[in-house]
Protein backbone atom coordinates (compact mmCIF):
# COMPACT_ATOMS: atom_id res chain seq x y z
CA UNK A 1 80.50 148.02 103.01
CA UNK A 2 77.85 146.32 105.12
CA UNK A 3 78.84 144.85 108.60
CA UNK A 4 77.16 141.58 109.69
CA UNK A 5 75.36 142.27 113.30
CA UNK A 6 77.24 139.00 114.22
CA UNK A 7 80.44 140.44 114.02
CA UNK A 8 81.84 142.23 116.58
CA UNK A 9 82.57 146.00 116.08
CA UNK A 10 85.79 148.02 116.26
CA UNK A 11 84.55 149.01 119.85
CA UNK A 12 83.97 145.49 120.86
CA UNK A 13 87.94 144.72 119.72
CA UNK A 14 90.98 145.09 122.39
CA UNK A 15 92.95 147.84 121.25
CA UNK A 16 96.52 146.61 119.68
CA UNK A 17 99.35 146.28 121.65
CA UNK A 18 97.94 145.57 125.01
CA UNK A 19 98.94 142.92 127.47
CA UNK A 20 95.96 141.44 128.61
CA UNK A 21 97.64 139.18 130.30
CA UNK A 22 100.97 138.87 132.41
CA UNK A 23 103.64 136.83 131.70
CA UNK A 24 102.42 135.59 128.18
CA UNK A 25 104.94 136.51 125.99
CA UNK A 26 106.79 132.47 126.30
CA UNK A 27 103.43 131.71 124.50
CA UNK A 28 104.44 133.33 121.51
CA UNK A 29 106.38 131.12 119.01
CA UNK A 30 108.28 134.45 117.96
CA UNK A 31 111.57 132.78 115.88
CA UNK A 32 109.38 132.15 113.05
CA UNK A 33 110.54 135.05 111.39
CA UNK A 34 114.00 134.08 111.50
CA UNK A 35 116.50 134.98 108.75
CA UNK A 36 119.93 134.35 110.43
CA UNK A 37 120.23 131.82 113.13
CA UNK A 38 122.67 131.76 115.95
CA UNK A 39 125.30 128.39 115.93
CA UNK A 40 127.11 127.63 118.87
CA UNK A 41 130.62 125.87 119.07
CA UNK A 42 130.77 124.35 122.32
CA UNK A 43 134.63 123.58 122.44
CA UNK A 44 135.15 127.04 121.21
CA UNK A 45 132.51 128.60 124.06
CA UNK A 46 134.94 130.58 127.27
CA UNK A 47 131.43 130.53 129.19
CA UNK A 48 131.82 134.46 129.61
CA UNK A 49 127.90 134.28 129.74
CA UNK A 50 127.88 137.92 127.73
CA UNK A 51 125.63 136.19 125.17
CA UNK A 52 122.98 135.54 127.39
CA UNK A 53 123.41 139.06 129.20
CA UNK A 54 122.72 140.84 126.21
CA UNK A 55 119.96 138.47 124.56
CA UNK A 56 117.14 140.71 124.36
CA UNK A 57 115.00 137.79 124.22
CA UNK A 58 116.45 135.26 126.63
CA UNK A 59 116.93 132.92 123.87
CA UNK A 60 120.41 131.88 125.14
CA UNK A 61 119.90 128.51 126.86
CA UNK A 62 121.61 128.44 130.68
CA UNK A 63 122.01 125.86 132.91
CA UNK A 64 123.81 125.43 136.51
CA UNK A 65 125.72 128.81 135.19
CA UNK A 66 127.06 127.56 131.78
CA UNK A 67 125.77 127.96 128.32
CA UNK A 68 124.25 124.89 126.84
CA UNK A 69 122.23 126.09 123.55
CA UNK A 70 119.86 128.66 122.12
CA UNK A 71 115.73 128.20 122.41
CA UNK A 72 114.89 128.85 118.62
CA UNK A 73 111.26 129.20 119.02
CA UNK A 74 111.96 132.92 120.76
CA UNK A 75 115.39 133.52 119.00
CA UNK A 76 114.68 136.43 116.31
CA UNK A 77 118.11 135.95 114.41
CA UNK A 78 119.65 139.22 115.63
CA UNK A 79 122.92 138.23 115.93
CA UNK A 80 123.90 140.76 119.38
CA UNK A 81 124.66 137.44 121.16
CA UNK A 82 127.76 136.62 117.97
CA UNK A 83 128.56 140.31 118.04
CA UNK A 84 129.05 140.25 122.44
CA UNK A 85 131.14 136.79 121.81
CA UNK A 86 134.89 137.67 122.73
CA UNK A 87 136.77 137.65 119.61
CA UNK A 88 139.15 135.08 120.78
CA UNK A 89 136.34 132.44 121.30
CA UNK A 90 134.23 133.11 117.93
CA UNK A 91 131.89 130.89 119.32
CA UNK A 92 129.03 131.77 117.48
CA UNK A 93 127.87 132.04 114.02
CA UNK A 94 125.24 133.39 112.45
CA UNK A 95 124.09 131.18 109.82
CA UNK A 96 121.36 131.91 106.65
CA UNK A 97 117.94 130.06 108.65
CA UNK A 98 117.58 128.64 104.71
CA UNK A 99 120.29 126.02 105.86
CA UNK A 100 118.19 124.81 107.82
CA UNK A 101 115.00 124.62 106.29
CA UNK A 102 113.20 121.57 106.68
């Protein structure tokens, strides 16, 4: 395997896994890969707020102190914010993403 001199080498690469940059991660569409999405019942919704506590990606959409959504462009389909929900409010569902497909 030849390597073309205008290519750059494995020394000239970043090494994986490096932030080269801080605070870049909102760049990074990462709810593409999506199989279960997060639907939230507003009339059902106590605003206990442990959804967005335990949202490991800050996908849970807060505004003046209440709940108002999810950002789906960061939301990875987890489901921890349905699974925190109190029982008695069921406010979220997780939903098949192929419901939604466009």
């Amino acid at each position: 395997m030849s390597v073309k001199p205008d290519m750059p080498g494995w020394k000239d690469i970043p090494r994986g896994g490096l932030i080269l940059e801080a605070g870049n991660a909102f760049q990074y569409r990462t709810g593409d890969w999506r199989s279960r999405r997060p639907v939230w019942q507003k009339d059902r919704c106590k605003q206990c707020l442990l959804c967005w506590i335990f949202c490991p990606d800050g996908a849970v959409k807060v505004e003046e102190g209440r709940v108002v959504g999810f950002d789906y462009d960061h939301c990875k389909g987890c489901g921890i914010c349905a699974t925190e929900c109190p029982p008695a409010a069921s406010a979220i569902e997780m939903v098949p993403e192929s419901e939604f497909a466009k």
